[in-house]
PDB file of N, CA and C in Angstrom:
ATOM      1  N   UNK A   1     106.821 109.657  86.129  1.00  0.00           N
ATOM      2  CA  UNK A   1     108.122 109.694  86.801  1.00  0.00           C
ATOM      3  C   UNK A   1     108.959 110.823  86.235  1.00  0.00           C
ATOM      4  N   UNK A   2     109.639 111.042  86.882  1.00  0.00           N
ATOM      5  CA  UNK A   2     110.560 112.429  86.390  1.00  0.00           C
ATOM      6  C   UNK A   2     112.330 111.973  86.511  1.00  0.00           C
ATOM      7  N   UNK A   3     112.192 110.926  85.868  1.00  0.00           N
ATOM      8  CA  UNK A   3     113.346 110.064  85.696  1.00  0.00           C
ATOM      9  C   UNK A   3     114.448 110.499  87.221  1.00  0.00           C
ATOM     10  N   UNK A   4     114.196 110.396  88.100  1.00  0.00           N
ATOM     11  CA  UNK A   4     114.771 110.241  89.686  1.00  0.00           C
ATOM     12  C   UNK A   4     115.022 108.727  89.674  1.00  0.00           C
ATOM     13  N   UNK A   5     115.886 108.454  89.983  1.00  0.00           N
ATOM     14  CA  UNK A   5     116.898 107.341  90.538  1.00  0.00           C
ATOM     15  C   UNK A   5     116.959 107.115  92.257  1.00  0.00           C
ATOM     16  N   UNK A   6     116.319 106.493  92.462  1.00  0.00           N
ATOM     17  CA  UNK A   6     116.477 105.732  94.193  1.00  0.00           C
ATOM     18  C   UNK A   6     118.167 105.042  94.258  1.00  0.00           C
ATOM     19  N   UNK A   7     118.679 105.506  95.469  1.00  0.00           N
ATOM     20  CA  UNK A   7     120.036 104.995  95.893  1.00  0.00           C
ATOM     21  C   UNK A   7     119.765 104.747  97.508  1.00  0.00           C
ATOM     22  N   UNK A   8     120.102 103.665  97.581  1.00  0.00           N
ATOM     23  CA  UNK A   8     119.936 103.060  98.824  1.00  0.00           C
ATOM     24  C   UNK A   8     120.873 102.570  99.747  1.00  0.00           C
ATOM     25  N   UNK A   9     121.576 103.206 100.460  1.00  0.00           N
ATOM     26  CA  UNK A   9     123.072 103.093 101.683  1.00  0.00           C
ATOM     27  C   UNK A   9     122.621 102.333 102.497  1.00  0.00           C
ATOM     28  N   UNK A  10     122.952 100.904 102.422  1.00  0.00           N
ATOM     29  CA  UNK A  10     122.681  99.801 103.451  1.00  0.00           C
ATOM     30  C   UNK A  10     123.912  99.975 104.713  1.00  0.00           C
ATOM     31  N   UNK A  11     124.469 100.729 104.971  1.00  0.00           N
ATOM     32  CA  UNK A  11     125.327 100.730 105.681  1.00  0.00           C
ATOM     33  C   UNK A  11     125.243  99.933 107.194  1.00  0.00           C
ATOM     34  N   UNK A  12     123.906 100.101 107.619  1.00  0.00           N
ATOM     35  CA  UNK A  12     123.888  99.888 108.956  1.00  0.00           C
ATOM     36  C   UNK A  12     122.576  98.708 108.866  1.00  0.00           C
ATOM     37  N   UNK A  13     122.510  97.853 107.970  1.00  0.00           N
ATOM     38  CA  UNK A  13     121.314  97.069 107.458  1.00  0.00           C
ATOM     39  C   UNK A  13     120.896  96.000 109.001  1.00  0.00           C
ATOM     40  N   UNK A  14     119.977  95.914 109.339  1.00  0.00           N
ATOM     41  CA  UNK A  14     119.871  95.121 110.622  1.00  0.00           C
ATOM     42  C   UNK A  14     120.000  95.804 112.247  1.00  0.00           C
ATOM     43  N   UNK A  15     120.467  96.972 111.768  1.00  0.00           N
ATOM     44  CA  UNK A  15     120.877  98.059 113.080  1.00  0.00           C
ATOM     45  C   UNK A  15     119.143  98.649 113.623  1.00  0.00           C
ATOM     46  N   UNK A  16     117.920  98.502 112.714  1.00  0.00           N
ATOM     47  CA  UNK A  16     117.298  99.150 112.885  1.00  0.00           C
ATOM     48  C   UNK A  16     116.249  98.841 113.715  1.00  0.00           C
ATOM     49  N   UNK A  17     116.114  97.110 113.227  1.00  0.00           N
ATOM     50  CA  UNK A  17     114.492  96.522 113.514  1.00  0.00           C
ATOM     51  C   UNK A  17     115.205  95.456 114.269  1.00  0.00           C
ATOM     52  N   UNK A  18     116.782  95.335 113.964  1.00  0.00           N
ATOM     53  CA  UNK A  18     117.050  94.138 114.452  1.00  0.00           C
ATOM     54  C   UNK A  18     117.065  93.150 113.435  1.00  0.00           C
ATOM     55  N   UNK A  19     116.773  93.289 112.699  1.00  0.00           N
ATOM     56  CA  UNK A  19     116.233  92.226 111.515  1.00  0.00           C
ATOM     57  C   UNK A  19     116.756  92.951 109.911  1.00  0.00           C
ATOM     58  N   UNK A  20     117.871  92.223 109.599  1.00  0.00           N
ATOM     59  CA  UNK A  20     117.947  92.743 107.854  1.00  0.00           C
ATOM     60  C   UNK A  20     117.316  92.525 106.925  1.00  0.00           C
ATOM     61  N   UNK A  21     116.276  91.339 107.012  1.00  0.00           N
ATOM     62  CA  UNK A  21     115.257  91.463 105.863  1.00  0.00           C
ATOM     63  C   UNK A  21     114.538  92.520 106.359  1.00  0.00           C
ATOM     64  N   UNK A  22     113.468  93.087 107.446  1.00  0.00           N
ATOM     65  CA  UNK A  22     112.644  93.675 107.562  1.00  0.00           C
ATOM     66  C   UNK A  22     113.388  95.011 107.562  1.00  0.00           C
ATOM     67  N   UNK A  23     114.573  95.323 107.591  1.00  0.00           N
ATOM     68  CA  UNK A  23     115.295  96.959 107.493  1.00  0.00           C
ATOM     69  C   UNK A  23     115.611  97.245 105.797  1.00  0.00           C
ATOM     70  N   UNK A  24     115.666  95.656 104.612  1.00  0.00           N
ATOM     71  CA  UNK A  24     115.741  95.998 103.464  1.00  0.00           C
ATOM     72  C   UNK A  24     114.451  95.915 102.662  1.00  0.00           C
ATOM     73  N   UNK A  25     113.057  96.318 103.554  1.00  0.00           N
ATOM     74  CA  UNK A  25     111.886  96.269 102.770  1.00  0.00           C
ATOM     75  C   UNK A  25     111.616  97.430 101.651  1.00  0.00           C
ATOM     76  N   UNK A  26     112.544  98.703 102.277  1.00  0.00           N
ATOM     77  CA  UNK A  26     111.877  99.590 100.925  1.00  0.00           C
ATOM     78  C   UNK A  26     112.609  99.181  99.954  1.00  0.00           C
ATOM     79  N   UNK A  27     113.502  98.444  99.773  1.00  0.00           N
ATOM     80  CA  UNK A  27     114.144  98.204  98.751  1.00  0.00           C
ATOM     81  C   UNK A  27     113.384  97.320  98.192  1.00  0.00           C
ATOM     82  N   UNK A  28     113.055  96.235  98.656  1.00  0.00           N
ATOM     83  CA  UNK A  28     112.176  95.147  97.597  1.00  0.00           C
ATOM     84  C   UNK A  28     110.623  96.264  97.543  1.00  0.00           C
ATOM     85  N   UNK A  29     109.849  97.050  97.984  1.00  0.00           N
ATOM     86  CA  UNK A  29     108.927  98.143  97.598  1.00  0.00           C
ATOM     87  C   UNK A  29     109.288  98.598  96.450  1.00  0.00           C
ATOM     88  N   UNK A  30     110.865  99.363  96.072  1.00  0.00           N
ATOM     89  CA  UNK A  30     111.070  99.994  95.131  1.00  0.00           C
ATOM     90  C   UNK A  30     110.959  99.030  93.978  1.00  0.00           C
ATOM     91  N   UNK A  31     111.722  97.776  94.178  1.00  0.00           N
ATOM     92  CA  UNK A  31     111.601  97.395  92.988  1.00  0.00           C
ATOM     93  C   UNK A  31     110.243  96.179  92.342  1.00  0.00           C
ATOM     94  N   UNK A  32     109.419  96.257  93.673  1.00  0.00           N
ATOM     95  CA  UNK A  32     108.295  95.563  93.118  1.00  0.00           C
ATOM     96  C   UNK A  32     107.173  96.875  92.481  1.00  0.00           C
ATOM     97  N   UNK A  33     107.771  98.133  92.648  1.00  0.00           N
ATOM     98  CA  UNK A  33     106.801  99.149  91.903  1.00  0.00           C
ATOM     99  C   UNK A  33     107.532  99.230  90.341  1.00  0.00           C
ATOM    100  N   UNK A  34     108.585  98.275  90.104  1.00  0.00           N
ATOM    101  CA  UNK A  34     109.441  98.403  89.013  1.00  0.00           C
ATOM    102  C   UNK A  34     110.521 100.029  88.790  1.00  0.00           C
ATOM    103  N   UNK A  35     110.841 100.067  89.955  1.00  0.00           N
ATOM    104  CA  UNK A  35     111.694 101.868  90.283  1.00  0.00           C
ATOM    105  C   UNK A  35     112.966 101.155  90.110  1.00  0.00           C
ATOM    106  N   UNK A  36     113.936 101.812  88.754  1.00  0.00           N
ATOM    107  CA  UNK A  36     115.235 101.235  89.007  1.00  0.00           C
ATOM    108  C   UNK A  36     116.030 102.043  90.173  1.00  0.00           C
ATOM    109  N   UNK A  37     116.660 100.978  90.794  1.00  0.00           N
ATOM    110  CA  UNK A  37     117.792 101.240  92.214  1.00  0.00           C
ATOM    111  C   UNK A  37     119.043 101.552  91.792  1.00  0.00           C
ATOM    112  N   UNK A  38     119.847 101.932  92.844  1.00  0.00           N
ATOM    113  CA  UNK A  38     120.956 101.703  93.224  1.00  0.00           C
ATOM    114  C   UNK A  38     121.321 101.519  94.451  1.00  0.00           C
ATOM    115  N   UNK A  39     122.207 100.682  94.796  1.00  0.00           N
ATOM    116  CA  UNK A  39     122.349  99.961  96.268  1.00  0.00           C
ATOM    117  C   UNK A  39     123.827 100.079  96.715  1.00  0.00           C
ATOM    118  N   UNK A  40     124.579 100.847  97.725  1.00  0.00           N
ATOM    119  CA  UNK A  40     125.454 100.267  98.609  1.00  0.00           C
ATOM    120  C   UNK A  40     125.446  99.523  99.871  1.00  0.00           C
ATOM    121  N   UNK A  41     126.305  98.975  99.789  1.00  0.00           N
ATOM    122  CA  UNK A  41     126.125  97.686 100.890  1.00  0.00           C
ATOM    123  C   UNK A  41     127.502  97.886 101.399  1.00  0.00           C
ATOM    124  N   UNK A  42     127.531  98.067 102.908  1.00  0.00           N
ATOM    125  CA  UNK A  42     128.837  97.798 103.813  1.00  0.00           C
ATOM    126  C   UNK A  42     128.478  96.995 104.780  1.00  0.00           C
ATOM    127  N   UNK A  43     129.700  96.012 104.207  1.00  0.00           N
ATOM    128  CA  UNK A  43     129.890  95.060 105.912  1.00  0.00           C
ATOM    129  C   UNK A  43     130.379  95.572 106.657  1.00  0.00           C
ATOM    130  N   UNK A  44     130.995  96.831 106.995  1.00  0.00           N
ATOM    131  CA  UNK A  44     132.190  96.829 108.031  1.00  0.00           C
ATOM    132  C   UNK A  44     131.165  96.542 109.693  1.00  0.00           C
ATOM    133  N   UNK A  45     130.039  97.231 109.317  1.00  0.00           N
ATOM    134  CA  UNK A  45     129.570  97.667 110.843  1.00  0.00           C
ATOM    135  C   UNK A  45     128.477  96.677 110.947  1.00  0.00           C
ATOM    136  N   UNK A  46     127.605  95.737 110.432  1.00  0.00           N
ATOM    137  CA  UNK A  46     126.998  95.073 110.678  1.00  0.00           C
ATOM    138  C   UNK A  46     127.239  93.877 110.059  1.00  0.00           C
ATOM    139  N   UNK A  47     128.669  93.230 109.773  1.00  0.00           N
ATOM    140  CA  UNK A  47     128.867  91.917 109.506  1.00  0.00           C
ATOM    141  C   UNK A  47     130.606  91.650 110.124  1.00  0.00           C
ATOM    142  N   UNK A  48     130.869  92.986 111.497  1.00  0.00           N
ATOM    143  CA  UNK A  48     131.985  92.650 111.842  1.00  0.00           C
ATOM    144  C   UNK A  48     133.147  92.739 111.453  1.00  0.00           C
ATOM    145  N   UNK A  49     133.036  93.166 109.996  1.00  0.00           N
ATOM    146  CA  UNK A  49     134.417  93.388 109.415  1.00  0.00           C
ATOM    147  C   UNK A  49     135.179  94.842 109.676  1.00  0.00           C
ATOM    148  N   UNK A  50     135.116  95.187 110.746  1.00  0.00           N
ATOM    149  CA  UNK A  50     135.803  96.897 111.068  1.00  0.00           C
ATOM    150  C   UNK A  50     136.976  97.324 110.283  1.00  0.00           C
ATOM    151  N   UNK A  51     136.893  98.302 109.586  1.00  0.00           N
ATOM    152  CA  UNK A  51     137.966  98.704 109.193  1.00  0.00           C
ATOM    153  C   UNK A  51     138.729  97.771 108.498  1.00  0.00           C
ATOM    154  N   UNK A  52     138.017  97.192 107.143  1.00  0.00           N
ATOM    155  CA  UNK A  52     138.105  95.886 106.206  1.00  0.00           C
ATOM    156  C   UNK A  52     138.163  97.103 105.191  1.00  0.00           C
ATOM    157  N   UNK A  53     136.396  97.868 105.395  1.00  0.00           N
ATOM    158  CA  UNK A  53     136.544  98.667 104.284  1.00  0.00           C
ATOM    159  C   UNK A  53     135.817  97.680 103.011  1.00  0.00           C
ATOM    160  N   UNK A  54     134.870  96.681 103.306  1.00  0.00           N
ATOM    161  CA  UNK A  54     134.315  95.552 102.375  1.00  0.00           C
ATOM    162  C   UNK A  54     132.972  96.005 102.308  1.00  0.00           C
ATOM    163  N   UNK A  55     132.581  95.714 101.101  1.00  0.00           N
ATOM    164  CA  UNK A  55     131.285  96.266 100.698  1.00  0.00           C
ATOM    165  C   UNK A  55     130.946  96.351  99.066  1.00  0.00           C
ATOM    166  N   UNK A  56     130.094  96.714  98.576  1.00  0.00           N
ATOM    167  CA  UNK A  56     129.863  96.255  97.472  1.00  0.00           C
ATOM    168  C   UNK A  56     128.480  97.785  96.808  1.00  0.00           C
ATOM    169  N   UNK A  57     128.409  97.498  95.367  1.00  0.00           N
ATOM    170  CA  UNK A  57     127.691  98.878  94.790  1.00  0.00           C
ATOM    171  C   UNK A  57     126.605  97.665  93.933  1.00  0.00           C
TER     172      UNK A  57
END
């Protein structure tokens, strides 16, 4: 490894497949290869909260 860091913008999680477990699979990939993450997560656009501005790191 060449010490690279994975960051992962859930922004639109479920927008893709339809399905948010199956749109957050590379994420459980990364960390079942033991790759440390980093994750943002916004509700605004796929949990309805518009312009809440809610979300999490």
């Amino acid at each position: 490894a060449k010490n690279h860091f994975a960051f992962f913008d859930m922004a639109y999680q479920g927008f893709a497949s339809g399905d948010p477990e199956r749109d957050a699979r590379a994420i459980r990939i990364f960390l079942e290869d033991g790759h440390l993450i980093g994750c943002a997560q916004s509700y605004a656009k796929n949990m309805g909260l518009y312009g809440q501005r809610v979300g999490c790191l």
